[in-house]
Protein backbone atom coordinates (compact mmCIF):
# COMPACT_ATOMS: atom_id res chain seq x y z
CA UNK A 1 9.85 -93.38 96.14
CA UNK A 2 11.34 -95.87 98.94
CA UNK A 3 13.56 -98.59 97.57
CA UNK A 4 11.57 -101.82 98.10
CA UNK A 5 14.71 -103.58 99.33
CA UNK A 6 15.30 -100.79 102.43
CA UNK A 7 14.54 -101.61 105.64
CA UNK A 8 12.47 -98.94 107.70
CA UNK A 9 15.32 -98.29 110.30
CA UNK A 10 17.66 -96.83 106.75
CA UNK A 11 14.48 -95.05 105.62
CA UNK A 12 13.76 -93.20 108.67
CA UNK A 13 17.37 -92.77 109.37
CA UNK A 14 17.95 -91.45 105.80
CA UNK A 15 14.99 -88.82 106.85
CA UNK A 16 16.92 -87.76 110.39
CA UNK A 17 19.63 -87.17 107.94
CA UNK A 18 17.81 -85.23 105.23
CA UNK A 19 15.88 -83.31 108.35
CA UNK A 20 19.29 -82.64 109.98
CA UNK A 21 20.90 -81.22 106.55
CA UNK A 22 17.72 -78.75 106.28
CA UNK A 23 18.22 -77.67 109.60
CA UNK A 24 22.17 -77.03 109.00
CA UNK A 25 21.89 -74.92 105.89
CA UNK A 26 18.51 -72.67 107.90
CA UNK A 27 21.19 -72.15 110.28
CA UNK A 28 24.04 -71.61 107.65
CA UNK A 29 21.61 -69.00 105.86
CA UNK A 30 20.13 -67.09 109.32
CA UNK A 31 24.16 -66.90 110.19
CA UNK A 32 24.86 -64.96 107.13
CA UNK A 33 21.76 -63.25 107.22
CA UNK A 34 22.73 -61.93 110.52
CA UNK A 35 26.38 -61.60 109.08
CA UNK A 36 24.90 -59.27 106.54
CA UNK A 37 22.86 -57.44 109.56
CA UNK A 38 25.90 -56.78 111.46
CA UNK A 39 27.94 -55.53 108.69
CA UNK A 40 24.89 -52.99 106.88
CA UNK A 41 24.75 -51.73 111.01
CA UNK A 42 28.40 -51.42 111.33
CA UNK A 43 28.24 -49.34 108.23
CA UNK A 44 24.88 -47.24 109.38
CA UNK A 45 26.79 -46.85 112.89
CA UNK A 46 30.09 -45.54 111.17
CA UNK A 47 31.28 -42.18 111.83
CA UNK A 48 30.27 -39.57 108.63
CA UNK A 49 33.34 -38.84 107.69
CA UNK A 50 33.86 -42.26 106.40
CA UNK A 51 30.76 -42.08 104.33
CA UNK A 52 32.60 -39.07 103.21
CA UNK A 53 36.10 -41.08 102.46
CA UNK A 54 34.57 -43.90 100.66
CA UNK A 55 32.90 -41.12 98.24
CA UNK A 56 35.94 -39.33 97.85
CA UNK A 57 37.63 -42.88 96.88
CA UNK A 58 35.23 -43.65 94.40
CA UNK A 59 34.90 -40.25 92.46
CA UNK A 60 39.13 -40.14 92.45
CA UNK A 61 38.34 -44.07 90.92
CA UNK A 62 35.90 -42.89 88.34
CA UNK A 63 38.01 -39.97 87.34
CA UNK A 64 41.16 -42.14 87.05
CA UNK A 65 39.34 -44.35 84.76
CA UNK A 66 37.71 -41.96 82.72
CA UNK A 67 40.70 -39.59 81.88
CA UNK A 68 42.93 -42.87 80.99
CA UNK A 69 40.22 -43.87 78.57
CA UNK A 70 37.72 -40.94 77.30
CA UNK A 71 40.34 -37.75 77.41
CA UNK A 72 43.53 -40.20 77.03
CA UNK A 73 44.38 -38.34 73.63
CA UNK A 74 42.68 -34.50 73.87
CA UNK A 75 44.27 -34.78 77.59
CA UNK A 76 41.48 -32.38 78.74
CA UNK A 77 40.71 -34.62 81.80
CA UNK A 78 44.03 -35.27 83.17
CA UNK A 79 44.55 -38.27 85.82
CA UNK A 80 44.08 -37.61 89.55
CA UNK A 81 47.95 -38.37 90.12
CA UNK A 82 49.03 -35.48 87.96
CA UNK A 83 46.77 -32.83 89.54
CA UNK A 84 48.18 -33.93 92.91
CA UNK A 85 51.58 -33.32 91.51
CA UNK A 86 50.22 -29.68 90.16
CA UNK A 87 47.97 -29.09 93.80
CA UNK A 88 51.70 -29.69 95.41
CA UNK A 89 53.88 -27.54 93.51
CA UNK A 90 51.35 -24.83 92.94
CA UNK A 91 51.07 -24.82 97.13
CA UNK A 92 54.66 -24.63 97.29
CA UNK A 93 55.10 -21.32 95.59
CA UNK A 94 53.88 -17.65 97.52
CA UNK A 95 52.09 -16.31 94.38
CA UNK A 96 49.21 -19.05 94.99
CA UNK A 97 49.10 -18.14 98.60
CA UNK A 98 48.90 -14.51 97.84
CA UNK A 99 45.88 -15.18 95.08
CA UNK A 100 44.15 -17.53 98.01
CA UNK A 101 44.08 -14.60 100.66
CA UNK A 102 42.88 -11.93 98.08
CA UNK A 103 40.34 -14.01 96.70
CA UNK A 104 39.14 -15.00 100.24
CA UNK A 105 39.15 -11.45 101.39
CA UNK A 106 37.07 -10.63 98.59
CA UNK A 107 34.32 -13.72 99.72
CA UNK A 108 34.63 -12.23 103.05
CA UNK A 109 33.30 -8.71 102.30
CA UNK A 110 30.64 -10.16 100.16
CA UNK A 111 29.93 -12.28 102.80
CA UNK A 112 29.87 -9.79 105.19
CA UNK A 113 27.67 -7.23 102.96
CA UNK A 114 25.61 -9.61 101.35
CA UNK A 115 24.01 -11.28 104.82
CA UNK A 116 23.61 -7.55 106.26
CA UNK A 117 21.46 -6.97 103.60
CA UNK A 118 19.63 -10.72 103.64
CA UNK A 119 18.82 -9.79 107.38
CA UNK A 120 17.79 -5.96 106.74
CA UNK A 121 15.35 -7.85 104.35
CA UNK A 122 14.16 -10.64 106.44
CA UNK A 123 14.12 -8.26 109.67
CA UNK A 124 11.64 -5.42 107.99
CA UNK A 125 8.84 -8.52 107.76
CA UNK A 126 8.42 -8.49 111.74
CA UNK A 127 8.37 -4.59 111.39
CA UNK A 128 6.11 -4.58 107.99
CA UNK A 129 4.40 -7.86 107.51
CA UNK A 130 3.08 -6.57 103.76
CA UNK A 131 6.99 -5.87 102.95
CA UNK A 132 7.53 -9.74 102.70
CA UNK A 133 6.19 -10.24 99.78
CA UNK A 134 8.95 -7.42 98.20
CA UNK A 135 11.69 -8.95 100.11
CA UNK A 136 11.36 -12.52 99.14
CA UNK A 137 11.15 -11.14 95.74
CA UNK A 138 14.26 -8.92 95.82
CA UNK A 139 15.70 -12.23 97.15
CA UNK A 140 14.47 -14.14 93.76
CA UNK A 141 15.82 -11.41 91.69
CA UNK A 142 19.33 -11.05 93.18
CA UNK A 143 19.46 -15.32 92.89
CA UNK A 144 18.23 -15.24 89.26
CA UNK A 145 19.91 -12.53 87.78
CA UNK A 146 23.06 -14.03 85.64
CA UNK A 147 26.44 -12.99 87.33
CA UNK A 148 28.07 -12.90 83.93
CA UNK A 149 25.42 -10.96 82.63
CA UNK A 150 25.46 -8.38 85.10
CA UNK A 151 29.72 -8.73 86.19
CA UNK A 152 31.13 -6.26 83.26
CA UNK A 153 28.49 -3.71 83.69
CA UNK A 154 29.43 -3.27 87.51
CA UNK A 155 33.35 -3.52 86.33
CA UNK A 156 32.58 -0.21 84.34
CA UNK A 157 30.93 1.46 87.33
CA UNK A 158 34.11 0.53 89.23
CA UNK A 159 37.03 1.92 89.90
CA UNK A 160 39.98 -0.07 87.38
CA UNK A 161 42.25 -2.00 89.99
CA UNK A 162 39.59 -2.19 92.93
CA UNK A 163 37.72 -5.63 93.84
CA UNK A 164 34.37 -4.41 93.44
CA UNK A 165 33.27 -6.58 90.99
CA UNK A 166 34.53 -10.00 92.72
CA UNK A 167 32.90 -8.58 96.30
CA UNK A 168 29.72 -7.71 94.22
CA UNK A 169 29.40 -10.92 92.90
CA UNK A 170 30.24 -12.58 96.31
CA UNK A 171 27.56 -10.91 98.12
CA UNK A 172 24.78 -11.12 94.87
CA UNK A 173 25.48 -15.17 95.46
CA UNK A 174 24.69 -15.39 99.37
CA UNK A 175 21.49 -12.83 99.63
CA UNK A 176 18.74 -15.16 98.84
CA UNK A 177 19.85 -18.15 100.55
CA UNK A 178 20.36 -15.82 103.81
CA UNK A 179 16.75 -14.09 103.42
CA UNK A 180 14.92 -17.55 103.03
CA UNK A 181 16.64 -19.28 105.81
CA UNK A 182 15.87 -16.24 108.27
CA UNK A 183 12.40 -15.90 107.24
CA UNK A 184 11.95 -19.73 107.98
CA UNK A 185 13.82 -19.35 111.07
CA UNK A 186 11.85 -16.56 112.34
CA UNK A 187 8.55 -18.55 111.64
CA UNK A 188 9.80 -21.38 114.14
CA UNK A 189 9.32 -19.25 117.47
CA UNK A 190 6.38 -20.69 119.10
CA UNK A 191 3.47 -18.90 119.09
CA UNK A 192 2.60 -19.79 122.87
CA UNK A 193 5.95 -18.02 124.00
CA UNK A 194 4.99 -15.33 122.16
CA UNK A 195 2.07 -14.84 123.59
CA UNK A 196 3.60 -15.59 126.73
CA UNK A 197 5.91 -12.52 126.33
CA UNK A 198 2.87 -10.33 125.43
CA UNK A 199 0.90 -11.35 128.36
CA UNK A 200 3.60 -9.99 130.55
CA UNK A 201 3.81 -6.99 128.46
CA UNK A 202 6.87 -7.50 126.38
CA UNK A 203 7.23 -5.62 123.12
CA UNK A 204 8.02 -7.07 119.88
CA UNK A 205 11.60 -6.58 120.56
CA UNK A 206 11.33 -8.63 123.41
CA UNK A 207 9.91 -11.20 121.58
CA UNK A 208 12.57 -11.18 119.01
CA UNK A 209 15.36 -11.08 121.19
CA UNK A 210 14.26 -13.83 123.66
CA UNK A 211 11.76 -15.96 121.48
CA UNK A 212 12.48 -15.37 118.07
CA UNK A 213 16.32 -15.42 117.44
CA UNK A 214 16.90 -18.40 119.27
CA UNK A 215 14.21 -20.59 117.27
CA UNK A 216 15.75 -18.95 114.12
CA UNK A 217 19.35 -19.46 114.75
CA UNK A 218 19.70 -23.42 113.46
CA UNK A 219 18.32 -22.35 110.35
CA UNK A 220 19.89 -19.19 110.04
CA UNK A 221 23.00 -20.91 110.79
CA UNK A 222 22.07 -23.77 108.03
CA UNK A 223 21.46 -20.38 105.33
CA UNK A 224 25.10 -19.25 106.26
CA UNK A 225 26.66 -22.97 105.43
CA UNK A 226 25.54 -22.56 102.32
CA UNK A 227 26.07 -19.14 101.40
CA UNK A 228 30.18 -19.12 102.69
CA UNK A 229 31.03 -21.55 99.92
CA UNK A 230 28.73 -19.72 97.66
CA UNK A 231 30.21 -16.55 98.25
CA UNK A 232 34.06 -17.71 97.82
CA UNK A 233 32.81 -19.13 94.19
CA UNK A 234 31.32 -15.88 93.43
CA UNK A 235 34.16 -14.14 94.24
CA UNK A 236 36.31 -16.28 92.17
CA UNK A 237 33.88 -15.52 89.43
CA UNK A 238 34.12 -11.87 89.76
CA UNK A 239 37.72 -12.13 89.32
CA UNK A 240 37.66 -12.82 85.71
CA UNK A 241 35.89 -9.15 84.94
CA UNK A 242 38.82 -7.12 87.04
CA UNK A 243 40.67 -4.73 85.30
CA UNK A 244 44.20 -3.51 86.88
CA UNK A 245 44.37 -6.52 89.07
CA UNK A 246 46.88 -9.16 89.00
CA UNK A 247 46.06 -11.45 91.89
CA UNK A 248 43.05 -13.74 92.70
CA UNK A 249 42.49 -17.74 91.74
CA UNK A 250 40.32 -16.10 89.06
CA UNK A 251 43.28 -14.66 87.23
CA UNK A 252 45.07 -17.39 88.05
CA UNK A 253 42.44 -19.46 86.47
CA UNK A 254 42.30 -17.08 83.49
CA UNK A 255 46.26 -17.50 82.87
CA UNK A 256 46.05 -21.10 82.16
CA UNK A 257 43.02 -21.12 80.49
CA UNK A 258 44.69 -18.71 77.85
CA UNK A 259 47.78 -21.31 77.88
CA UNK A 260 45.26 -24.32 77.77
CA UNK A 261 47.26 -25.63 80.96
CA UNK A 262 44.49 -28.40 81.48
CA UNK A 263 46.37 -29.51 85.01
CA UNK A 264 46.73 -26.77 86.39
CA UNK A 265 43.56 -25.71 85.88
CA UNK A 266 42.20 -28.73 87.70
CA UNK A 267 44.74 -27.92 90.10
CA UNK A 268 43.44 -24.84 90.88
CA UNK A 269 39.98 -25.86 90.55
CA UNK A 270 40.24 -28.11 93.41
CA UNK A 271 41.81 -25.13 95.30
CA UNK A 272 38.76 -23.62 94.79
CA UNK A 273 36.50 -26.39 96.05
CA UNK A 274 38.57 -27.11 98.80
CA UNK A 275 38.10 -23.51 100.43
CA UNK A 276 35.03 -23.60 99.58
CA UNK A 277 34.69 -26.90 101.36
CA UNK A 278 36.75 -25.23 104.27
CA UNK A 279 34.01 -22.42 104.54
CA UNK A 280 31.17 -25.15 104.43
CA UNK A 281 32.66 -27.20 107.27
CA UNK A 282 34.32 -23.98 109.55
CA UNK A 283 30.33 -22.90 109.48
CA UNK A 284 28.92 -26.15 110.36
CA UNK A 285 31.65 -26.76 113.34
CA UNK A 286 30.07 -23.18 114.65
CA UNK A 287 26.23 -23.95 114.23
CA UNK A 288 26.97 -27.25 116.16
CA UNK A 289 28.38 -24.31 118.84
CA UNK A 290 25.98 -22.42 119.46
CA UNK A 291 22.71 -24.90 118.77
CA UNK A 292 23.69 -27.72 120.04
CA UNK A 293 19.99 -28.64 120.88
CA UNK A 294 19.04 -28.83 116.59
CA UNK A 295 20.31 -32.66 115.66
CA UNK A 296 19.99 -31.71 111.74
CA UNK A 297 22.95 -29.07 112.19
CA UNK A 298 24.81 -31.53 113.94
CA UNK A 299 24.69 -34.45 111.88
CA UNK A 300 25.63 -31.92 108.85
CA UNK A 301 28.42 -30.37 110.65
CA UNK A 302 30.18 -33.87 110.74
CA UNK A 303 30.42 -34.50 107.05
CA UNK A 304 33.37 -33.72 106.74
């Protein structure tokens, strides 16, 4: 209410006032508003890989904090600082090195093996339509079957101090990945170039060397991404069923789990994930290569 002793010129200059005020603090809000705006698009506009280094900082924060507090005593979770230590000496010595190229030479001919038979697989359904049902389920099988399960029956039907086991492994881990993705991929070609092809008499190979492979190669491409880390893991799995070998990360692994040698085994585990990280990003740098049309690939090829 109006004090009865204020003259209209106060009151209505009291209400400029009070009017003026409102009209500072909309403005004061719509600034930091647009503050906010600026800041959430500076962050949406940011290259990936510092989505990828702000992650990276706040897992190494979260493991920091939890091995100085849950695993301080049972030192099963050691802190981020010591494993560095550990990454740095164990890259330092040739023995490391040496277990790094067998191991990845063991990925590769899984690799290798693995995808020839994913394609064999996915390739007979354009020959034999019926046979897709059978390959997708060969593909199931060879993704469900439990590599430790299966590991020490194919180390007794292998020669002791081959690598048979930890290529087996490597190429059991990348088959159904690679069949799924090419079957997908060879569903993309467009069924009005195909039929483009057959009007001017092409033959199915014609189709699926002009039409088909080049609509399947972004997701083909996306199916070998993820099987390259894939296989390297299974390899390094495979290693702890050798007998008569004495190098791989998986023996290496297998030492200091015997000696309970919690930092270097996260030492070594972050060996691990690094290739395997190395594989996933060398892959993605090549899709972006040779399909440079297919945004998805792109966008994933930069995550690193």
């Amino acid at each position: 209410m109006t004090d009865l002793h204020t003259s209209p010129r106060e009151t209505a200059e009291r209400e400029v006032e009070a009017e003026l005020g409102q009209s500072v603090a909309l403005q004061a809000e719509t600034a930091r508003g647009s503050e906010r705006r600026s800041v959430l698009g500076s962050l949406a506009a940011a290259p990936p890989w510092v989505g990828a280094l702000v992650g990276i900082v706040l897992i190494v924060a979260i493991w920091q904090v939890v091995a100085v507090t849950l695993f301080s005593v049972t030192g099963s979770v050691p802190p981020p600082g010591q494993v560095l230590v550990q990454l740095v000496t164990d890259l330092s010595d040739l023995v490391y090195w040496r277990a790094i190229g067998a191991t990845a030479g063991s990925a590769a001919w899984g690799f290798l093996w693995g995808n020839l038979i994913a394609f064999a697989l996915a390739f007979a359904v354009l020959l034999v339509p019926w046979f897709e049902g059978l390959s997708t389920q060969l593909a199931v099988v060879c993704s469900c079957i439990p590599l430790t399960a299966i590991a020490p029956i194919v180390t007794l039907m292998s020669p002791a101090g081959g690598r048979t086991t930890s290529i087996f492994l490597a190429a059991l881990s990348v088959i159904f990945t690679t069949v799924i993705g090419t079957l997908l991929g060879l569903r993309a070609a467009s069924e009005t170039q195909l039929d483009v092809i057959t009007a001017y008499g092409g033959s199915r190979w014609t189709q699926l060397v002009k039409v088909r492979l080049i609509a399947a190669l972004p997701s083909i491409l996306a199916a070998l991404k993820l099987a390259a880390p894939a296989a390297f893991l299974g390899a390094v799995l495979g290693e702890y069923f050798l007998i008569g070998v004495d190098q791989g990360l998986g023996i290496l692994l297998l030492a200091a789990q015997a000696t309970a040698a919690s930092v270097k085994l996260w030492a070594l585990a972050l060996i691990s994930g690094g290739i395997a990280g190395i594989a996933y990003f060398v892959i993605g740098r090549i899709s972006r290569l040779v399909t440079p049309w297919s945004a998805g690939d792109s966008r994933a090829g930069e995550g690193f």
